[in-house]
Protein backbone atom coordinates (compact mmCIF):
# COMPACT_ATOMS: atom_id res chain seq x y z
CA UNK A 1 119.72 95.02 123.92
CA UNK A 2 116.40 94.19 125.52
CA UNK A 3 116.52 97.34 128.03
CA UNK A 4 115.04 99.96 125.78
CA UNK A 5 111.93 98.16 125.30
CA UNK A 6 108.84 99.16 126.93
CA UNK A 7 106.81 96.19 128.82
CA UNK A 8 103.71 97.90 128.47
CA UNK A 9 104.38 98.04 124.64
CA UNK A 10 105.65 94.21 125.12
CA UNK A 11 102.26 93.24 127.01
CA UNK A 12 99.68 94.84 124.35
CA UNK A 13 102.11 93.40 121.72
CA UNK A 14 101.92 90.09 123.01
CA UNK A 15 97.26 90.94 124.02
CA UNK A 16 97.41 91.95 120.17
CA UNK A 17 99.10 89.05 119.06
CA UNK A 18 96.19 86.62 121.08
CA UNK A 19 93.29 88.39 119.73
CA UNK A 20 94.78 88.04 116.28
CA UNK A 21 95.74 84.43 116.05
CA UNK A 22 92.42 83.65 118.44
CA UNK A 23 90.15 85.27 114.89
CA UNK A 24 92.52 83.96 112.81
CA UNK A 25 92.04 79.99 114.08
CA UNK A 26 88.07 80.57 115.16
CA UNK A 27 87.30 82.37 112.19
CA UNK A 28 89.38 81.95 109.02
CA UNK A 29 90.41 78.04 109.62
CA UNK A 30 87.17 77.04 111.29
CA UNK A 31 85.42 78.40 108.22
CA UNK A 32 87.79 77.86 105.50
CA UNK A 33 88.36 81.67 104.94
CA UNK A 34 91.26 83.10 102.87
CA UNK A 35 93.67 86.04 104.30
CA UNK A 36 96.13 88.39 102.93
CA UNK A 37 99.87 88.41 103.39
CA UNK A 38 101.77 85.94 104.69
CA UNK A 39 99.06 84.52 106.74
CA UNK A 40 96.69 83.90 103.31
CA UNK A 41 100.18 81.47 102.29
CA UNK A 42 100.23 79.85 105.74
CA UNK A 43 96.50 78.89 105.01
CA UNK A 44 96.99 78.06 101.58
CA UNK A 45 99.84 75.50 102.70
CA UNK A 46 97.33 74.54 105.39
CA UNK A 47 94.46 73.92 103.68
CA UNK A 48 96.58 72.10 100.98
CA UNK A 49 99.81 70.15 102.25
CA UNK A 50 97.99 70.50 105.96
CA UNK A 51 101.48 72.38 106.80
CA UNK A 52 101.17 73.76 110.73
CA UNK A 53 100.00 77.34 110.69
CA UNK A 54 102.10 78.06 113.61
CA UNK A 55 105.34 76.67 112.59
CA UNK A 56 105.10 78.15 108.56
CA UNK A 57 104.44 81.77 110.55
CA UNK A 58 107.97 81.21 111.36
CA UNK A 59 109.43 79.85 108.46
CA UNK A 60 108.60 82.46 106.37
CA UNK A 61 109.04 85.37 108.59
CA UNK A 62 112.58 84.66 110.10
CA UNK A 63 114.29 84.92 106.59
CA UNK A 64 113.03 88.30 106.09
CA UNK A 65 114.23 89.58 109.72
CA UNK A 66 117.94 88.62 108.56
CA UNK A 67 116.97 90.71 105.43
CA UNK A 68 115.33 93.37 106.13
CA UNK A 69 116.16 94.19 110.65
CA UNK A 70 118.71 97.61 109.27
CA UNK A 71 115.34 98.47 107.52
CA UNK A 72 113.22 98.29 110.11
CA UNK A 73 115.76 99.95 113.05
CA UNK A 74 116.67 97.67 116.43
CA UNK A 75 113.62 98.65 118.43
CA UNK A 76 110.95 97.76 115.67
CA UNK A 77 113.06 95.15 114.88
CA UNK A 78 113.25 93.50 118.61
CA UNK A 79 109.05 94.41 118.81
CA UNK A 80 108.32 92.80 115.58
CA UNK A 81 110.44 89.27 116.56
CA UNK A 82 108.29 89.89 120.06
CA UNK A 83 105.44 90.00 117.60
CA UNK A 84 105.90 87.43 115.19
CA UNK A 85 107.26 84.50 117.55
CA UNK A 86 104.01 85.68 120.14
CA UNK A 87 101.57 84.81 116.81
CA UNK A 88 102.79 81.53 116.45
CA UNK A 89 102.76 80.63 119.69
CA UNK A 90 99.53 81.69 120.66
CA UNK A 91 98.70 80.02 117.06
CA UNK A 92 100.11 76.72 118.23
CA UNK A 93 98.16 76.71 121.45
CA UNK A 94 94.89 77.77 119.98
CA UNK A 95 94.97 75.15 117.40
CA UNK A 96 95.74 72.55 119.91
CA UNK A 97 92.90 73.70 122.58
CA UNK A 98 90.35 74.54 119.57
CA UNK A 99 87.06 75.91 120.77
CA UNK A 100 84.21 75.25 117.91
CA UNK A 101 82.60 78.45 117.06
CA UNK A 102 79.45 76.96 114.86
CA UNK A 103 79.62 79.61 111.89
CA UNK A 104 79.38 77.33 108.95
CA UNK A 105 76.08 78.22 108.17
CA UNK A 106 76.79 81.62 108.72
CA UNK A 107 79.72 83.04 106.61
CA UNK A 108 78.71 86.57 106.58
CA UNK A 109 79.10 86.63 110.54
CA UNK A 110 82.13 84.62 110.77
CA UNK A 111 83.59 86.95 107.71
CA UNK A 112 83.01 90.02 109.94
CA UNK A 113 84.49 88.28 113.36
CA UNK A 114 87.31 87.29 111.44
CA UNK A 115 88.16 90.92 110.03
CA UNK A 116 87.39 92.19 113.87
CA UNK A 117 89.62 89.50 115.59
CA UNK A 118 92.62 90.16 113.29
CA UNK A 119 91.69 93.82 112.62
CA UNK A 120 91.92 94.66 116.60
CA UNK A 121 95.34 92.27 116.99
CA UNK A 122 96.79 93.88 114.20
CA UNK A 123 96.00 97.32 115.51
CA UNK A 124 97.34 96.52 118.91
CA UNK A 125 100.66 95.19 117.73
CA UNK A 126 101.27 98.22 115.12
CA UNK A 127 99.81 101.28 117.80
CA UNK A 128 102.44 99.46 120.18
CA UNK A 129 105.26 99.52 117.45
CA UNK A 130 105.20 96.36 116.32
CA UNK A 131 104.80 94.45 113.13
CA UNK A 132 104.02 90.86 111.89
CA UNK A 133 106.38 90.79 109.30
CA UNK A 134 106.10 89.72 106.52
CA UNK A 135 104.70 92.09 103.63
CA UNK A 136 105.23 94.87 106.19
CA UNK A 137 109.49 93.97 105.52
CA UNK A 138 109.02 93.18 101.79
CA UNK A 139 107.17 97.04 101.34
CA UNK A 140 109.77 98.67 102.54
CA UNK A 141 112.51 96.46 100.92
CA UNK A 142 110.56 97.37 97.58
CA UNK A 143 110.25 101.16 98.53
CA UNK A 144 113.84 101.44 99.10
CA UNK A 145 115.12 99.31 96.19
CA UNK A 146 112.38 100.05 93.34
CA UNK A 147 110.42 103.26 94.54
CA UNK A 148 106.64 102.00 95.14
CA UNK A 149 105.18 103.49 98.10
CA UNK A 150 104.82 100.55 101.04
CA UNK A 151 100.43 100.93 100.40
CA UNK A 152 101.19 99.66 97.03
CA UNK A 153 103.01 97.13 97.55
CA UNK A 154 100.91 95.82 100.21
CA UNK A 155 98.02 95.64 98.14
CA UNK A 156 99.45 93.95 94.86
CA UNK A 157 100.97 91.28 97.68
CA UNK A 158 97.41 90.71 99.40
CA UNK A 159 95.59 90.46 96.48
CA UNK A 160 98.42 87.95 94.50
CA UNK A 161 97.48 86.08 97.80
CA UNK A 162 93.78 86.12 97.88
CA UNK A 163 93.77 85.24 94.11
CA UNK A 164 96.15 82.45 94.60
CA UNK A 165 93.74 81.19 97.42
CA UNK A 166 90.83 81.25 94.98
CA UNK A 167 92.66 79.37 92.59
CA UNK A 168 93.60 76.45 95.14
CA UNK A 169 91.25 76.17 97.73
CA UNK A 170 88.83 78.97 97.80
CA UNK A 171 85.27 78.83 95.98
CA UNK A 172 83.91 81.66 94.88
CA UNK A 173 81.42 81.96 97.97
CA UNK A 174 84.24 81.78 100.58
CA UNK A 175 86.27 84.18 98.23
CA UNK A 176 83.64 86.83 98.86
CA UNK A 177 83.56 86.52 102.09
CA UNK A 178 87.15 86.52 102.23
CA UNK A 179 87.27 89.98 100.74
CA UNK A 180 84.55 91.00 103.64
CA UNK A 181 86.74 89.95 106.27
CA UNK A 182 89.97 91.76 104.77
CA UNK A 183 87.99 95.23 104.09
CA UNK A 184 86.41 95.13 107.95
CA UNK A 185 90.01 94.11 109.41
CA UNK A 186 91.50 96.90 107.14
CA UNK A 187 88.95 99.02 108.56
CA UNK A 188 89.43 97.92 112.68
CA UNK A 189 93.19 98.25 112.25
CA UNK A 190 92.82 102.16 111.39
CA UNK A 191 90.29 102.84 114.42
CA UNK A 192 92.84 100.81 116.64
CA UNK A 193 95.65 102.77 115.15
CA UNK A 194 93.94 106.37 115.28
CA UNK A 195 92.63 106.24 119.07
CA UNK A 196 89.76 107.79 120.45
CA UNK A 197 91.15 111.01 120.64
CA UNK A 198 90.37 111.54 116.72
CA UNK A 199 88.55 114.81 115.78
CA UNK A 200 87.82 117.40 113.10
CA UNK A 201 90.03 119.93 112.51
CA UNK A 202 88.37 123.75 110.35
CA UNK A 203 90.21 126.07 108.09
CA UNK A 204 88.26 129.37 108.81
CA UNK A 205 89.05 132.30 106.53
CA UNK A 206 86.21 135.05 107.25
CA UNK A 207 85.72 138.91 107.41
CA UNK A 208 85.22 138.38 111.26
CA UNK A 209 87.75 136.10 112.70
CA UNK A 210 88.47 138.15 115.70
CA UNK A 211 84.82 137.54 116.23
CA UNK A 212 84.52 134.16 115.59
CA UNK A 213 87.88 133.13 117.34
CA UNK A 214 86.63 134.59 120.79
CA UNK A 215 83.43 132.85 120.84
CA UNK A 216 85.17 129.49 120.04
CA UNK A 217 88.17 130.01 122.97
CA UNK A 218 85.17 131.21 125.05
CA UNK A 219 82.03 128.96 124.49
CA UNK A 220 83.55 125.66 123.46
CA UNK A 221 87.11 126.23 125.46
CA UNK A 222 89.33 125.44 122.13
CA UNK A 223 92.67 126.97 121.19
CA UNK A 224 92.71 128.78 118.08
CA UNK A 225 95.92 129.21 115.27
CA UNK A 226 95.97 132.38 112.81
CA UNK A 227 97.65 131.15 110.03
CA UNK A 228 98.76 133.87 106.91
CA UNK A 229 96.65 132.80 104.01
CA UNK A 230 97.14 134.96 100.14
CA UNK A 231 94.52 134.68 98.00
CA UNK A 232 95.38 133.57 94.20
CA UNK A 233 92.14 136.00 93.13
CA UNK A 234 91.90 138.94 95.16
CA UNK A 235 96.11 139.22 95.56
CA UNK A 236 95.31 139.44 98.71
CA UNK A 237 96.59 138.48 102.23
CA UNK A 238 93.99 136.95 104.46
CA UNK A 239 94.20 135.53 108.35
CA UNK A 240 93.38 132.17 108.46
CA UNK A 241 91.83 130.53 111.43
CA UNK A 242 93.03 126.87 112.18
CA UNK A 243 91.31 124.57 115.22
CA UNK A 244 90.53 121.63 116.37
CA UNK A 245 87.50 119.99 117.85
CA UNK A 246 86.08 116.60 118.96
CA UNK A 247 83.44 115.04 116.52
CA UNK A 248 80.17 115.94 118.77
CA UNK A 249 81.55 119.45 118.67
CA UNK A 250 81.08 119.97 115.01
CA UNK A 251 77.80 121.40 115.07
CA UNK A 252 78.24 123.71 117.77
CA UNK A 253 81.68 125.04 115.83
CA UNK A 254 79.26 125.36 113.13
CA UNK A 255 76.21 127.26 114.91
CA UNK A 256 79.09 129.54 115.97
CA UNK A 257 80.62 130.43 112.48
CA UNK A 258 77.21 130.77 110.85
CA UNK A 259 75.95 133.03 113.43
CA UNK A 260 78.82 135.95 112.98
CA UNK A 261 79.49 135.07 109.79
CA UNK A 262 77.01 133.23 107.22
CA UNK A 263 79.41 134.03 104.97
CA UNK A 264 82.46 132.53 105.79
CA UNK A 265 84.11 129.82 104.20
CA UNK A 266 84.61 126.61 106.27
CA UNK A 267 86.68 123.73 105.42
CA UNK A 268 86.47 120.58 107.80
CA UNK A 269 89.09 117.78 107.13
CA UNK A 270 89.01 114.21 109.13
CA UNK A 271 91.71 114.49 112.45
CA UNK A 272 93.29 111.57 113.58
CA UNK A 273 94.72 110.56 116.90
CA UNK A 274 95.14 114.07 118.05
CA UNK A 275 97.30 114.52 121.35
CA UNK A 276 97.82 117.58 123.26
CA UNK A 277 95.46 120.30 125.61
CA UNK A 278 92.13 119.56 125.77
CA UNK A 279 92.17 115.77 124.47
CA UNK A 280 95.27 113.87 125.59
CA UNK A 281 95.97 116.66 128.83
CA UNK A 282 94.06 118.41 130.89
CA UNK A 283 94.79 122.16 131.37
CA UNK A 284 97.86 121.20 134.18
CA UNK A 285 99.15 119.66 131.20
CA UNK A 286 98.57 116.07 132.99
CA UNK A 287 97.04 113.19 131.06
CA UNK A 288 93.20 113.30 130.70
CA UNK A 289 92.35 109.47 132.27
């Protein structure tokens, strides 16, 4: 069952997994800081009853794999048990070989380590197809059974949990900074997911495109798509010029248009984790190191 995993997925599932419960002991506990999810009810019952982080992580998660594992398919499945029993373990040992991280007087800064810490371990474990469970099973359960998108869903869940923190053990100080450290891990988990080989990607439509095409494939080396294009107005049909570019490339793509055409219209549009020629592979098709 175990043979179609990956190890290198395994390893940066498990180096996701310590980065996140390393923030989320440091940061949230040390601090008394709220979370979303499932982990915002572990800390609830923590801060509370005193209920082990580590061992609730578990508790509440394994029902949900019996639930929702057709859902989910056998490989995410077997990555997100690799993922969920690796959080409370490294959890368990954190919590027993504590190192104090004096932030007290500082919530702003331990707010934004916090969001980092479980930002970048939550990144890690989804880019290697993993989850943590948890609100990630009930989404889809709810998108399948009732018809709310998964984004939805995630956010009515986070915030029931973040409320219900405020009204047991949050003030409204640490409830802030709460929301700081859940909008700047929200925020690290996309740049984990998206890569460093995001870009910009233009929609040309001008009166010159042969023009403006060959001094693109010749000056900044970039492959170039015609596209049909029919406009509502005019009735009629126009070539469209499609490319992509890296983000320090934008203003030379721009010098370019505006010099054969001033005229044109440009529309740039946010790329993410682009793979292919010229940013994943080299021109022998071979990775780009």
């Amino acid at each position: 069952m175990f043979k179609e995993l990956q190890f290198k997925n395994i390893f940066f599932i498990l180096l996701g997994a310590a980065a996140y419960s390393f923030g989320f002991v440091h940061f949230n506990i040390q601090n008394e800081l709220g979370e979303g999810g499932f982990a915002g009810i572990t800390l609830i019952l923590y801060f509370l009853l005193n209920w082990d982080p580590a061992l609730m992580n578990l508790l509440l998660n394994i029902p949900l794999f019996f639930i929702g594992w057709k859902l989910l398919g056998r490989k995410v499945f077997l990555y997100t048990l690799i993922g969920t029993v690796a959080v409370s373990v490294f959890l368990k040992i954190f919590l027993v070989y504590e190192v104090q991280i004096p932030l007290r007087d500082d919530l702003f800064l331990a707010a934004l380590f916090a969001g980092v810490f479980v930002g970048a371990g939550l990144g890690i474990i989804f880019r290697y197809g993993g989850t943590t469970g948890g609100a990630d099973i009930i989404a889809r359960l709810v998108q399948k059974y009732v018809g709310w998108s998964m984004g939805k869903t995630m956010f009515l869940f986070d915030a029931g949990v973040i409320l219900l923190s405020w009204l047991t053990f949050l003030d409204y100080r640490s409830m802030m900074y709460t929301l700081v450290a859940v909008f700047v891990g929200a925020r690290v988990i996309d740049f984990v997911q998206e890569g460093a080989y995001s870009g910009r990607g233009a929609l040309i439509i001008s009166n010159s495109q042969e023009a403006i095409a060959e001094r693109i494939a010749v000056e900044m080396d970039r492959g170039i798509t015609i596209l049909r294009g029919y406009g509502h107005f005019t009735k009629e049909e126009r070539e469209v010029l499609y490319c992509v570019v890296a983000r320090n490339e934008i203003v030379r793509l721009k010098n370019i248009i505006n010099h054969v055409d001033p005229h044109a219209f440009v529309s740039l549009m946010e790329v993410h984790d682009v793979m292919g020629e010229g940013f994943t592979l080299d021109e022998q098709k071979q990775p780009i190191d």
